[in-house]
PDB file of N, CA and C in Angstrom:
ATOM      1  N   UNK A   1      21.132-101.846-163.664  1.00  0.00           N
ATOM      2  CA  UNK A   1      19.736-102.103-163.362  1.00  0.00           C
ATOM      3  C   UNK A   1      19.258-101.072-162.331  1.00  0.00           C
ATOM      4  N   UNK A   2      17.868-100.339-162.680  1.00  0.00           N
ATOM      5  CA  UNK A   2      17.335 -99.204-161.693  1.00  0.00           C
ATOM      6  C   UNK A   2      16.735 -99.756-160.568  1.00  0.00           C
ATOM      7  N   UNK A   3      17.138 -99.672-159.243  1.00  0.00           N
ATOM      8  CA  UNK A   3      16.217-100.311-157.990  1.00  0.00           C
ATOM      9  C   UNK A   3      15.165 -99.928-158.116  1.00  0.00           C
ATOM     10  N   UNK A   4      14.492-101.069-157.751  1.00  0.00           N
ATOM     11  CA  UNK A   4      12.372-100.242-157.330  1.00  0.00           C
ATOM     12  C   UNK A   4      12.315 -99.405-156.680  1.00  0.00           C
ATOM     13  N   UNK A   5      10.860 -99.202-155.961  1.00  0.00           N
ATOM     14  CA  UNK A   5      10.642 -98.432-154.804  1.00  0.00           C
ATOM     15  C   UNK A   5      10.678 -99.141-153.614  1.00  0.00           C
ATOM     16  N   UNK A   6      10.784 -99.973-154.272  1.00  0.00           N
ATOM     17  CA  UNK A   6      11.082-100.957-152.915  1.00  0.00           C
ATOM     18  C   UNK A   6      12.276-101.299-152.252  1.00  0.00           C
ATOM     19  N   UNK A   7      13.538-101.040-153.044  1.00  0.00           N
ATOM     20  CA  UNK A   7      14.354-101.152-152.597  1.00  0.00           C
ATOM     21  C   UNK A   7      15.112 -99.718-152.048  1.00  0.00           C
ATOM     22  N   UNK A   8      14.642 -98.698-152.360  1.00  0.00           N
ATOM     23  CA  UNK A   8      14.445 -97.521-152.030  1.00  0.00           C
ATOM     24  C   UNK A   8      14.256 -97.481-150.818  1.00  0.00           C
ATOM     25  N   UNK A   9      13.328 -98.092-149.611  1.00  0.00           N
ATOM     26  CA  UNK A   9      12.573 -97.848-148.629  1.00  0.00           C
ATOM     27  C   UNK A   9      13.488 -98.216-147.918  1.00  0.00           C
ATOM     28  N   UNK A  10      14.620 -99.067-148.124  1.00  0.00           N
ATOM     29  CA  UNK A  10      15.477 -99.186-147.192  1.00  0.00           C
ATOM     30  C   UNK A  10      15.008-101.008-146.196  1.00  0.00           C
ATOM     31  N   UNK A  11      15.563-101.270-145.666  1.00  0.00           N
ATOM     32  CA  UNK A  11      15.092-102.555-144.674  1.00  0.00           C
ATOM     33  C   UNK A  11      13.625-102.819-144.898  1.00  0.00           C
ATOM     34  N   UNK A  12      13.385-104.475-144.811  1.00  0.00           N
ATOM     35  CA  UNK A  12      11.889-104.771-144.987  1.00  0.00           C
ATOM     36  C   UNK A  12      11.306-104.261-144.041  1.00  0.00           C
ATOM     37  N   UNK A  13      10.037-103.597-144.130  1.00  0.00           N
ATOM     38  CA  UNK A  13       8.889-103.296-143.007  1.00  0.00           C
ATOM     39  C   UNK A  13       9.930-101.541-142.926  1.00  0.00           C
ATOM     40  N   UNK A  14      11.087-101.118-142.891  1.00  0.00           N
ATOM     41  CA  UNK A  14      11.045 -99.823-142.046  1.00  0.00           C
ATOM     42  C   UNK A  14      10.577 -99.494-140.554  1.00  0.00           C
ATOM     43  N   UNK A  15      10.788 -98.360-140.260  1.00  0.00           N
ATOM     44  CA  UNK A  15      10.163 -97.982-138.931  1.00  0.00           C
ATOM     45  C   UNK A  15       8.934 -98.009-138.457  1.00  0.00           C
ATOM     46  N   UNK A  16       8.325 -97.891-139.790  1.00  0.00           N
ATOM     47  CA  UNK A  16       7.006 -97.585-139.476  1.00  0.00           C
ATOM     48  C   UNK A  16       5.984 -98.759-139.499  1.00  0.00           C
ATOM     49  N   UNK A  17       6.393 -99.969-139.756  1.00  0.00           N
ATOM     50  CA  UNK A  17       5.995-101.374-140.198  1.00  0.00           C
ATOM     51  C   UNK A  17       5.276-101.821-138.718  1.00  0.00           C
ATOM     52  N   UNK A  18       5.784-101.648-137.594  1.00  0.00           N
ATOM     53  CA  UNK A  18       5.089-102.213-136.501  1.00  0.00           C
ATOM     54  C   UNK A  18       3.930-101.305-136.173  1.00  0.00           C
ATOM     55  N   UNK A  19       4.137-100.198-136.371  1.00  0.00           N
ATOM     56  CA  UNK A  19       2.658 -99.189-136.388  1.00  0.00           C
ATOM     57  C   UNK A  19       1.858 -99.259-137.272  1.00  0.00           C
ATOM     58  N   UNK A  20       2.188 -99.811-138.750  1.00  0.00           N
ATOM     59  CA  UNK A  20       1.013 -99.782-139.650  1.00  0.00           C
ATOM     60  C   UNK A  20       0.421-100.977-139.839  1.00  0.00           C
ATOM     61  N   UNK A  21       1.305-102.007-139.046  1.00  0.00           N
ATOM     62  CA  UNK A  21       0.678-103.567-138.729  1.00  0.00           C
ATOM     63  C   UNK A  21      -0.274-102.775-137.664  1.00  0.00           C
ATOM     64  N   UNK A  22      -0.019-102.391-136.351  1.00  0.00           N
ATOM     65  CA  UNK A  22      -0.860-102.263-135.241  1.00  0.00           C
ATOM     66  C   UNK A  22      -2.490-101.726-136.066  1.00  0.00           C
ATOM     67  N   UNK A  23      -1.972-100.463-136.697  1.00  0.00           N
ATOM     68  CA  UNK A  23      -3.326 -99.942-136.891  1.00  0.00           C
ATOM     69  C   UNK A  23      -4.541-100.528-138.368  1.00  0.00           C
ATOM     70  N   UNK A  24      -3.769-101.501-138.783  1.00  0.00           N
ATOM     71  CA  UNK A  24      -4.099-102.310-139.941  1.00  0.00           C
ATOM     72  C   UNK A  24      -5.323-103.518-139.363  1.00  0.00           C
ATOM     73  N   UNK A  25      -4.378-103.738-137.999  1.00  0.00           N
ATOM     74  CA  UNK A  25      -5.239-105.140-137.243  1.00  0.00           C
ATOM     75  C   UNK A  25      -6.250-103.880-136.517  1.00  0.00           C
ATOM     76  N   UNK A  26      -6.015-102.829-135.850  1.00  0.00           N
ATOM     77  CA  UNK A  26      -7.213-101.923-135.242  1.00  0.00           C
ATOM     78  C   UNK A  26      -8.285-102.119-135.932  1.00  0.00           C
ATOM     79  N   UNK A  27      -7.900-101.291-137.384  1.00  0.00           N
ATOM     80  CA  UNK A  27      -9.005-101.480-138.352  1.00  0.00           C
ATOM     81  C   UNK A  27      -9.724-102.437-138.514  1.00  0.00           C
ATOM     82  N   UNK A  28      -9.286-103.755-138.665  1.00  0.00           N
ATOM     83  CA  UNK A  28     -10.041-104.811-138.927  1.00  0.00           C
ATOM     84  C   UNK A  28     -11.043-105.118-137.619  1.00  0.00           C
ATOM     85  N   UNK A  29     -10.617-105.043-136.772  1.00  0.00           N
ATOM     86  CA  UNK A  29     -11.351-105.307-134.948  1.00  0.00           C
ATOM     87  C   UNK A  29     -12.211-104.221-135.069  1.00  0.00           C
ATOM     88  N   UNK A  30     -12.272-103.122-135.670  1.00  0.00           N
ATOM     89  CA  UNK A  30     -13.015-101.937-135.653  1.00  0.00           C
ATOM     90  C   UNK A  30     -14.236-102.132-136.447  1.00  0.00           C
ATOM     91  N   UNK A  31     -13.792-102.654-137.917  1.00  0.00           N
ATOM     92  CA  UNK A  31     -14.619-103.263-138.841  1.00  0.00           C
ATOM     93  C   UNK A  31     -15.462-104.089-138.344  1.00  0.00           C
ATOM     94  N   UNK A  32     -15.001-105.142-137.493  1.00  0.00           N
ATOM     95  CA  UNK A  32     -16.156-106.198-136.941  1.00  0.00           C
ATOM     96  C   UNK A  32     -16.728-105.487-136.081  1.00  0.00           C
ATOM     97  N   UNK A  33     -16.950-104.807-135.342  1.00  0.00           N
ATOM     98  CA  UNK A  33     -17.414-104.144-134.692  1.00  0.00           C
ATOM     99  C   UNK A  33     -18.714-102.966-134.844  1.00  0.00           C
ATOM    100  N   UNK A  34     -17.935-102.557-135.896  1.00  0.00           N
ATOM    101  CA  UNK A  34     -19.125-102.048-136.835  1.00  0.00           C
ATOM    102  C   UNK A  34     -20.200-102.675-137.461  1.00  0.00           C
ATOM    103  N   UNK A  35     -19.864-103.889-138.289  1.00  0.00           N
ATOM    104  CA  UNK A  35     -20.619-104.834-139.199  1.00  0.00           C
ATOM    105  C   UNK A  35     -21.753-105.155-138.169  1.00  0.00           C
ATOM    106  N   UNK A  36     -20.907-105.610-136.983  1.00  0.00           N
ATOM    107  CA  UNK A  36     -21.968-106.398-135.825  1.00  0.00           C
ATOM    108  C   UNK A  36     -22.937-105.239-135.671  1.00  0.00           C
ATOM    109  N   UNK A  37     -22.651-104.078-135.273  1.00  0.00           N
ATOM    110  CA  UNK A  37     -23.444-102.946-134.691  1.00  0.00           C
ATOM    111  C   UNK A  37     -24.748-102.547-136.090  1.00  0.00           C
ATOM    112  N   UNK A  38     -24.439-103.190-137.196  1.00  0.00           N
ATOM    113  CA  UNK A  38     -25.304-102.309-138.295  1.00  0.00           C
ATOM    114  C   UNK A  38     -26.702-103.322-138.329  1.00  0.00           C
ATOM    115  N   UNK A  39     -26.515-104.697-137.908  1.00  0.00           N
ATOM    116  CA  UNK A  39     -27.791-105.461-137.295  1.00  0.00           C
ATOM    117  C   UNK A  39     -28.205-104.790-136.289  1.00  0.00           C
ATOM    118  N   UNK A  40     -28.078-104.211-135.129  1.00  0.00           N
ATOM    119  CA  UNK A  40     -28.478-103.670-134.161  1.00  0.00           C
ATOM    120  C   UNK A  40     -29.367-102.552-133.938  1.00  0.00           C
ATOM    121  N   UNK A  41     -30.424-102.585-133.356  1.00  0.00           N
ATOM    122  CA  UNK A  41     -30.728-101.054-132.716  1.00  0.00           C
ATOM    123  C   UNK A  41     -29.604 -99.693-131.813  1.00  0.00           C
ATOM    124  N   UNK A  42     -29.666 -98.633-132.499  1.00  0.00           N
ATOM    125  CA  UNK A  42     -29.096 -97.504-132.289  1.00  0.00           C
ATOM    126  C   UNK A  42     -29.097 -97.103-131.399  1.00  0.00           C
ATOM    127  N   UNK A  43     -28.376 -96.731-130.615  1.00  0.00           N
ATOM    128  CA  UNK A  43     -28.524 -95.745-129.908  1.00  0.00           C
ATOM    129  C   UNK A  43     -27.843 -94.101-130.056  1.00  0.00           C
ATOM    130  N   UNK A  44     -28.336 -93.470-130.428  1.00  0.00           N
ATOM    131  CA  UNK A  44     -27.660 -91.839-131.157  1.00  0.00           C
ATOM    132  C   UNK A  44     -27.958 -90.550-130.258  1.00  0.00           C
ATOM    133  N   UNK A  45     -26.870 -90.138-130.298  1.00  0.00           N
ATOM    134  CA  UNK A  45     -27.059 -88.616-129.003  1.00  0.00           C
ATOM    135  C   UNK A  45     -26.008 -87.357-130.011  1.00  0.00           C
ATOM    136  N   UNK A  46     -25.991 -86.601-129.937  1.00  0.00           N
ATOM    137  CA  UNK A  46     -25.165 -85.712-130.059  1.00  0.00           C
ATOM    138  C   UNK A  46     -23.935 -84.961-129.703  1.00  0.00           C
ATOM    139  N   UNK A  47     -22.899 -84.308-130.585  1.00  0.00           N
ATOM    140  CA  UNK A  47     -22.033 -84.211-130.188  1.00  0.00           C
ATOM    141  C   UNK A  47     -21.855 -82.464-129.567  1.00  0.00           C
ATOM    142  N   UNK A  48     -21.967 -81.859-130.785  1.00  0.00           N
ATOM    143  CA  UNK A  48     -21.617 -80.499-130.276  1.00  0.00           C
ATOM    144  C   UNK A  48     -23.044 -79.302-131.275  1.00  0.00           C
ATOM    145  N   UNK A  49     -23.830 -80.789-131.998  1.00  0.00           N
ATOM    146  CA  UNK A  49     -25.304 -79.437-132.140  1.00  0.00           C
ATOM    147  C   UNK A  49     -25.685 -81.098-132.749  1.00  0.00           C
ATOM    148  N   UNK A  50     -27.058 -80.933-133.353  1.00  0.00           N
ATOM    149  CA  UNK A  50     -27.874 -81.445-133.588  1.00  0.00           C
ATOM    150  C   UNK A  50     -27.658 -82.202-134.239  1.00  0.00           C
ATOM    151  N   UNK A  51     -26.607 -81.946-135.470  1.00  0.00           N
ATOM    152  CA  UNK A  51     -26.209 -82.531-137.092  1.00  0.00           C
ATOM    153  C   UNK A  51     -25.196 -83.409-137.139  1.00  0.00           C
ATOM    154  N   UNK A  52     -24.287 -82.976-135.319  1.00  0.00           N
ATOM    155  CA  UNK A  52     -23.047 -83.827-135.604  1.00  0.00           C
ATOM    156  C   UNK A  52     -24.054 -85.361-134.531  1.00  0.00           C
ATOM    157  N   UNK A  53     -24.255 -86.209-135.032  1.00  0.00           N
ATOM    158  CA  UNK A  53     -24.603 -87.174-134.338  1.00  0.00           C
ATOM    159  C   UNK A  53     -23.514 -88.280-134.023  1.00  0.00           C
ATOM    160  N   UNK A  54     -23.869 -89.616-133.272  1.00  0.00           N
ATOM    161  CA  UNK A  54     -22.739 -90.329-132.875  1.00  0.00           C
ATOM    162  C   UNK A  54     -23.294 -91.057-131.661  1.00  0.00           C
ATOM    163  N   UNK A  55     -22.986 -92.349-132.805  1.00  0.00           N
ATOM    164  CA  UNK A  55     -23.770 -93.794-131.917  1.00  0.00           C
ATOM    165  C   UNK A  55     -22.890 -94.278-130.768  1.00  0.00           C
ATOM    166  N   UNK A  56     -23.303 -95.617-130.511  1.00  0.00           N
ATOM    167  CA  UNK A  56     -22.366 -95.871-128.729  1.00  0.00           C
ATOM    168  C   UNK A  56     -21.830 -96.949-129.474  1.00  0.00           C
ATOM    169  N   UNK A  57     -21.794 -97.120-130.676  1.00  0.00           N
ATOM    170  CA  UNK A  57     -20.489 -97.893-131.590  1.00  0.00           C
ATOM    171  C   UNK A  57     -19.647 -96.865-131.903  1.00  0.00           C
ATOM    172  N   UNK A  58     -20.166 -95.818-132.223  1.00  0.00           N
ATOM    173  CA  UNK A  58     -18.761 -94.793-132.535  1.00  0.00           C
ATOM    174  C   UNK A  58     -17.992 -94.444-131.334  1.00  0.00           C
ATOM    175  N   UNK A  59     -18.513 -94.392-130.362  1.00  0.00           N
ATOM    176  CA  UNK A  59     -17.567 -94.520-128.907  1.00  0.00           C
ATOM    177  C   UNK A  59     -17.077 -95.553-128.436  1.00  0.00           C
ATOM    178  N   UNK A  60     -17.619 -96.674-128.884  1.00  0.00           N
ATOM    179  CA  UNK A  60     -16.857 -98.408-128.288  1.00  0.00           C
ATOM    180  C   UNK A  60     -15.716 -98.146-129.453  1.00  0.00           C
ATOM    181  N   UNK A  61     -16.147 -98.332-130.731  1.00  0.00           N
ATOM    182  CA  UNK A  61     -14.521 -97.940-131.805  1.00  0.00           C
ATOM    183  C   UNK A  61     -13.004 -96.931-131.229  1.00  0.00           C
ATOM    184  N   UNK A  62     -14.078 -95.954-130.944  1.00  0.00           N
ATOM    185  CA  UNK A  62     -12.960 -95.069-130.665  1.00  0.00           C
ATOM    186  C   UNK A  62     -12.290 -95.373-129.376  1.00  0.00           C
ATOM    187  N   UNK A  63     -13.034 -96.055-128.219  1.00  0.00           N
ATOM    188  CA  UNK A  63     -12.229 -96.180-127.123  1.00  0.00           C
ATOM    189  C   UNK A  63     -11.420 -97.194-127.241  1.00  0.00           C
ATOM    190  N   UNK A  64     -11.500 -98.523-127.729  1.00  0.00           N
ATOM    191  CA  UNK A  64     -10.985 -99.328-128.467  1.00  0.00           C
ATOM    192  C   UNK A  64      -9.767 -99.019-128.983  1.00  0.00           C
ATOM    193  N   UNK A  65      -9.807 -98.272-130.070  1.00  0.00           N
ATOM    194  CA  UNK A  65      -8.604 -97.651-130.952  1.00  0.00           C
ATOM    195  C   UNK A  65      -7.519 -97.368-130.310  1.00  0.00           C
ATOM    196  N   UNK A  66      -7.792 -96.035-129.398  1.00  0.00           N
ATOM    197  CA  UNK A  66      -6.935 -95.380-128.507  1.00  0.00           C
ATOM    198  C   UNK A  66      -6.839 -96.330-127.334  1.00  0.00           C
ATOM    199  N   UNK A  67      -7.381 -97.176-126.389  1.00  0.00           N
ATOM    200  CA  UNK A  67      -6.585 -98.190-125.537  1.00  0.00           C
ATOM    201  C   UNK A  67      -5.964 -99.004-125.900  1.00  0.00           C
ATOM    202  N   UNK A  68      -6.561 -99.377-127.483  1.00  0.00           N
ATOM    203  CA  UNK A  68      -5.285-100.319-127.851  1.00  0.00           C
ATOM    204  C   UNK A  68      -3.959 -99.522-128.051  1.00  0.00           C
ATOM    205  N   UNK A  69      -4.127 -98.501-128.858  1.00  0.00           N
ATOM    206  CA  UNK A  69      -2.748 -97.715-128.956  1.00  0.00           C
ATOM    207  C   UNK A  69      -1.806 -97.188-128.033  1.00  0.00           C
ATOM    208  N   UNK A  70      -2.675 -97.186-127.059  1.00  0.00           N
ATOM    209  CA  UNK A  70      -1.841 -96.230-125.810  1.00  0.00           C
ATOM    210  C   UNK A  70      -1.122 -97.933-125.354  1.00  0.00           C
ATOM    211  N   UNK A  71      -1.689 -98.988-125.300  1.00  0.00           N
ATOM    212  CA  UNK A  71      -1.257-100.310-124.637  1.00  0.00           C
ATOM    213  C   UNK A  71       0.208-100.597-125.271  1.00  0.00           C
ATOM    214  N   UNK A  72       0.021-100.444-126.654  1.00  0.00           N
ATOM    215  CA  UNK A  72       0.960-100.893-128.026  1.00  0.00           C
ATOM    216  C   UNK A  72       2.429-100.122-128.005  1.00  0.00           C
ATOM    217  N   UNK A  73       1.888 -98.475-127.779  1.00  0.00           N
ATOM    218  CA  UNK A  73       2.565 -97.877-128.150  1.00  0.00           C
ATOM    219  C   UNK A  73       2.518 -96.406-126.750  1.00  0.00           C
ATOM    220  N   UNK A  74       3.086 -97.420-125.662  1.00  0.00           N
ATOM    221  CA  UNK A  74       2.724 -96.109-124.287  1.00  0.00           C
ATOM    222  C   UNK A  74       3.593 -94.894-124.207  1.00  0.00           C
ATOM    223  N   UNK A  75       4.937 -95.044-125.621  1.00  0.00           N
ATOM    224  CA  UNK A  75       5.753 -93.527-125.311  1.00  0.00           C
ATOM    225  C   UNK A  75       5.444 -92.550-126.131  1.00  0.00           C
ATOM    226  N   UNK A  76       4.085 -93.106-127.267  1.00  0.00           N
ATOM    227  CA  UNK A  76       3.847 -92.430-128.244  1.00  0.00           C
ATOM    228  C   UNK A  76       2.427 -91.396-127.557  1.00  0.00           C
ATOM    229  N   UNK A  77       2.702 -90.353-128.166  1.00  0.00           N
ATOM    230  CA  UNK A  77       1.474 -89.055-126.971  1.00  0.00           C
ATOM    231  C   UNK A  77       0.287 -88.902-128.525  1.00  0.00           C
ATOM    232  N   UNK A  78      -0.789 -89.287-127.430  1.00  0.00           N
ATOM    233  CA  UNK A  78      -1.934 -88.984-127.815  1.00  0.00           C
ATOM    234  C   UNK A  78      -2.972 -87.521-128.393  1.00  0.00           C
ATOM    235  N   UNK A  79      -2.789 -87.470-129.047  1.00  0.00           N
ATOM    236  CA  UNK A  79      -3.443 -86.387-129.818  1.00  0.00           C
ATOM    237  C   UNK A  79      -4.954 -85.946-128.973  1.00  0.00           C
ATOM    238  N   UNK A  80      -5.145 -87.028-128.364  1.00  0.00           N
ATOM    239  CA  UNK A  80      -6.156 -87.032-126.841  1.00  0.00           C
ATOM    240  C   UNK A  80      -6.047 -86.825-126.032  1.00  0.00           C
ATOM    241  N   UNK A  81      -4.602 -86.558-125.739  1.00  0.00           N
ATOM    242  CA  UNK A  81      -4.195 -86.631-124.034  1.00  0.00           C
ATOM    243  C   UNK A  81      -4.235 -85.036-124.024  1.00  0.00           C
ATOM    244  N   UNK A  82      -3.989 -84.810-122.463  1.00  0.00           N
ATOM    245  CA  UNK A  82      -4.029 -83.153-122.607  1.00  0.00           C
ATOM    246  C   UNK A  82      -2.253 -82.957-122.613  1.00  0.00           C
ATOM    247  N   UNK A  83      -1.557 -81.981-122.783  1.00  0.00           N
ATOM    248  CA  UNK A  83      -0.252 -81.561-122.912  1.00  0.00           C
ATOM    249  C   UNK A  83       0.371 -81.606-121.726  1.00  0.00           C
ATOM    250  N   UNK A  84       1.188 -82.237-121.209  1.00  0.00           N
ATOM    251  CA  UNK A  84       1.774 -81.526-119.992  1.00  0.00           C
ATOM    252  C   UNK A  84       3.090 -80.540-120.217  1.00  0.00           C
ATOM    253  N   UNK A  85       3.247 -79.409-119.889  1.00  0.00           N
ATOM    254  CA  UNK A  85       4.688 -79.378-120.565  1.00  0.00           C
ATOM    255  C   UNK A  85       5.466 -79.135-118.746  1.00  0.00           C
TER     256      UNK A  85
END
């Protein structure tokens, strides 16, 4: 009998199972967040010219995201952070 792909992957969940739970539940907290914000009045400013715009929900999401991640996951380095070497 040929194993699935599932049995392929090795142990349930793998390594990567507690990170793709973390960012699975992000998403969803992100989602409400959004939904709530699309009843709302805007507030919109710019990023780096005129075209790239970006509401103060796209900055509550994103700060959100990354404090939860840095909380979750504090040995993992942020693609945000600056480098120290």
């Amino acid at each position: 009998m040929k194993p699935s792909s599932e049995d392929e992957a090795g142990p349930a969940g793998g390594p990567w199972e507690e990170c793709f739970e973390a960012a699975v539940q992000l998403a969803l907290r992100a989602g409400q967040i959004i939904k709530k914000a699309l009843s709302e009045e805007k507030r919109v400013s710019t990023k780096t010219s005129a075209a790239d715009l970006v509401t103060e929900t796209d900055h509550l999401v994103e700060d959100l995201i990354i404090s939860e991640l840095q909380k979750k996951f504090p040995s993992h380095r942020s693609p945000f952070s600056p480098v120290t070497w």
